[in-house]
C-alpha atoms as a PDB file:
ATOM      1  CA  UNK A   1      -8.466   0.365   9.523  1.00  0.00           C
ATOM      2  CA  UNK A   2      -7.053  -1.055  12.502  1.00  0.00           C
ATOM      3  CA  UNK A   3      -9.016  -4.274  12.382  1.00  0.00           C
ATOM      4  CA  UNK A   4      -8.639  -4.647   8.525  1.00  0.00           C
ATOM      5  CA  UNK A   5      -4.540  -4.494   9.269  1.00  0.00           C
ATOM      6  CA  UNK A   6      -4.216  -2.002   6.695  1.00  0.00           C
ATOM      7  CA  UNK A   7      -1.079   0.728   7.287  1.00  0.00           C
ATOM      8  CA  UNK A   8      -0.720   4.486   6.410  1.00  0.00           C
ATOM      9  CA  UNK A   9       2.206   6.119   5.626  1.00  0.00           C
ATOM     10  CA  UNK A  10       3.116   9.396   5.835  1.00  0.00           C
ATOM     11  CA  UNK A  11       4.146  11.999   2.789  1.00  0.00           C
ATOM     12  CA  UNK A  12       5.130  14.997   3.061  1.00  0.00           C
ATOM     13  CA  UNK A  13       3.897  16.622  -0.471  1.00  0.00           C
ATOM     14  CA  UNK A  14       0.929  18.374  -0.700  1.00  0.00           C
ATOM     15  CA  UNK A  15      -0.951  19.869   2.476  1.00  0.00           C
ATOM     16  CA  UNK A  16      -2.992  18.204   5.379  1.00  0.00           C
ATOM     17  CA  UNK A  17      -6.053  19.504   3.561  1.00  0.00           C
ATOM     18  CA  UNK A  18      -4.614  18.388   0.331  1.00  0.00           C
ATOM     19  CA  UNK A  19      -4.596  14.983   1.866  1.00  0.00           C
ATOM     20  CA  UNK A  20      -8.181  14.948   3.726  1.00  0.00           C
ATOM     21  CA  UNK A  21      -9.435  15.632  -0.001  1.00  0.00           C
ATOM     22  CA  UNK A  22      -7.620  13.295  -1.934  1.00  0.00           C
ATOM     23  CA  UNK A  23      -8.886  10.397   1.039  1.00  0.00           C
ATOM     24  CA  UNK A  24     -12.223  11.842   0.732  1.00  0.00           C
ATOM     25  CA  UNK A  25     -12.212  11.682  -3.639  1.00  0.00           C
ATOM     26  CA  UNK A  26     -10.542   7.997  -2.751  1.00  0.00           C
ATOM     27  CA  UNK A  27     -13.624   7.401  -0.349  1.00  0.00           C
ATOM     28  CA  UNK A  28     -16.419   8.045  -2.542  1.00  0.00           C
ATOM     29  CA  UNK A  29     -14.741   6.628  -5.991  1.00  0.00           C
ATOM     30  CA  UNK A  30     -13.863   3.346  -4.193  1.00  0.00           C
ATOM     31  CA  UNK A  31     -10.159   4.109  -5.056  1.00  0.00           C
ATOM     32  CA  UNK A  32      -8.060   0.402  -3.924  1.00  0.00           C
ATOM     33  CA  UNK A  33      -4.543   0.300  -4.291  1.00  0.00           C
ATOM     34  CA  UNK A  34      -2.655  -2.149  -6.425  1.00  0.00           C
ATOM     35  CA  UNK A  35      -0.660  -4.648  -4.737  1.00  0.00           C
ATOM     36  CA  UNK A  36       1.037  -7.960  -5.087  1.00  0.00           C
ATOM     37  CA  UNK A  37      -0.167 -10.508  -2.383  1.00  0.00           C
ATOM     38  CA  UNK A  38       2.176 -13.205  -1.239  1.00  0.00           C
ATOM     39  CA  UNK A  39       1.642 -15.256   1.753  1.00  0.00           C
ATOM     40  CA  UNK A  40       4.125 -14.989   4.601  1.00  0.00           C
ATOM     41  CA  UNK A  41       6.307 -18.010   3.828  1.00  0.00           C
ATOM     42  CA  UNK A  42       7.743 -16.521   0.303  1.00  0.00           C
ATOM     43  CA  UNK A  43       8.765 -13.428   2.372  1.00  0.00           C
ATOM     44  CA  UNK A  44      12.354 -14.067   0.990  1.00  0.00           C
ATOM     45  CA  UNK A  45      11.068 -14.053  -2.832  1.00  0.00           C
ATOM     46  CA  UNK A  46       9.282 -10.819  -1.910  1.00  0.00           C
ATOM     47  CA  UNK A  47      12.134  -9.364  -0.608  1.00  0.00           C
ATOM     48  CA  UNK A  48      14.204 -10.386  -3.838  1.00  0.00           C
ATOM     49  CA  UNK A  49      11.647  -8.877  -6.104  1.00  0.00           C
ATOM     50  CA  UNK A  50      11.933  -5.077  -4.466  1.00  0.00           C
ATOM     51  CA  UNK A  51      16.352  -5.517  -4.707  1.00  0.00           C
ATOM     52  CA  UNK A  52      15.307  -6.704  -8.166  1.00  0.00           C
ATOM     53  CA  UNK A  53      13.250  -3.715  -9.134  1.00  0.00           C
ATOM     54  CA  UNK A  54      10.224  -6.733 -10.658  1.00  0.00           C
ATOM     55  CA  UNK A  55       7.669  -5.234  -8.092  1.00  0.00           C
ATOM     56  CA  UNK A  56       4.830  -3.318  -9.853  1.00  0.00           C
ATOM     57  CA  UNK A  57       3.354  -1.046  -6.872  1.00  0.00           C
ATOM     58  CA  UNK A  58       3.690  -2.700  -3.757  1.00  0.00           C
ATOM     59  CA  UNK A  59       4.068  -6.263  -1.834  1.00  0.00           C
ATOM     60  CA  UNK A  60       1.917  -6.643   0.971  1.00  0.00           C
ATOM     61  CA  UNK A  61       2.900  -9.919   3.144  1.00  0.00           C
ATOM     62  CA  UNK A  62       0.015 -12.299   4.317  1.00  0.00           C
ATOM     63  CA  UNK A  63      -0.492 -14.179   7.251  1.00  0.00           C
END
Protein backbone atom coordinates (compact mmCIF):
# COMPACT_ATOMS: atom_id res chain seq x y z
CA UNK A 1 0.00 0.00 0.00
CA UNK A 2 2.70 1.99 1.28
CA UNK A 3 4.79 1.90 -1.86
CA UNK A 4 1.72 2.34 -4.21
CA UNK A 5 1.00 5.82 -2.04
CA UNK A 6 -2.42 4.81 -1.63
CA UNK A 7 -4.24 6.17 1.90
CA UNK A 8 -6.92 4.59 4.21
CA UNK A 9 -9.26 6.29 6.08
CA UNK A 10 -10.98 5.45 8.89
CA UNK A 11 -15.06 4.98 9.39
CA UNK A 12 -16.62 4.34 12.07
CA UNK A 13 -19.93 2.39 10.69
CA UNK A 14 -20.08 -1.06 10.62
CA UNK A 15 -17.66 -3.37 12.78
CA UNK A 16 -13.85 -4.25 12.46
CA UNK A 17 -15.05 -7.59 11.12
CA UNK A 18 -17.56 -5.85 9.02
CA UNK A 19 -14.64 -4.10 7.50
CA UNK A 20 -12.02 -7.15 7.13
CA UNK A 21 -15.01 -8.65 4.96
CA UNK A 22 -15.98 -5.95 2.89
CA UNK A 23 -11.74 -5.54 2.05
CA UNK A 24 -11.69 -9.16 1.58
CA UNK A 25 -15.18 -9.15 -1.07
CA UNK A 26 -13.14 -5.85 -2.51
CA UNK A 27 -9.96 -8.17 -2.77
CA UNK A 28 -11.21 -10.96 -4.69
CA UNK A 29 -13.83 -8.86 -7.03
CA UNK A 30 -11.01 -6.43 -7.97
CA UNK A 31 -13.21 -3.62 -6.46
CA UNK A 32 -11.10 0.07 -7.61
CA UNK A 33 -12.41 3.16 -6.49
CA UNK A 34 -13.51 5.98 -8.72
CA UNK A 35 -11.51 8.99 -8.73
CA UNK A 36 -10.67 12.11 -10.61
CA UNK A 37 -6.84 12.39 -11.34
CA UNK A 38 -5.29 15.79 -11.66
CA UNK A 39 -1.67 16.41 -11.60
CA UNK A 40 -0.24 18.48 -8.77
CA UNK A 41 -0.04 21.86 -10.50
CA UNK A 42 -4.08 22.30 -10.91
CA UNK A 43 -4.24 21.68 -7.11
CA UNK A 44 -6.13 25.08 -6.94
CA UNK A 45 -8.86 23.88 -9.65
CA UNK A 46 -9.17 20.74 -7.53
CA UNK A 47 -9.69 22.51 -4.61
CA UNK A 48 -12.45 24.75 -6.38
CA UNK A 49 -14.26 21.73 -7.64
CA UNK A 50 -14.89 20.11 -3.87
CA UNK A 51 -16.21 24.16 -2.57
CA UNK A 52 -18.13 23.78 -5.83
CA UNK A 53 -19.77 20.48 -5.09
CA UNK A 54 -18.60 19.34 -9.32
CA UNK A 55 -16.48 16.43 -7.78
CA UNK A 56 -18.00 12.98 -8.57
CA UNK A 57 -16.24 10.62 -5.81
CA UNK A 58 -12.99 11.80 -5.05
CA UNK A 59 -9.78 13.95 -6.32
CA UNK A 60 -6.65 12.33 -5.82
CA UNK A 61 -3.56 14.86 -6.50
CA UNK A 62 -0.55 13.57 -8.66
CA UNK A 63 2.92 14.13 -8.49
Amino acid sequence: VVAKGAKFVGSNIGSIQDIKDMLEVASKKNVRPVIQKLPMSKVNEGIQMVRDGTVRYRVVLEN
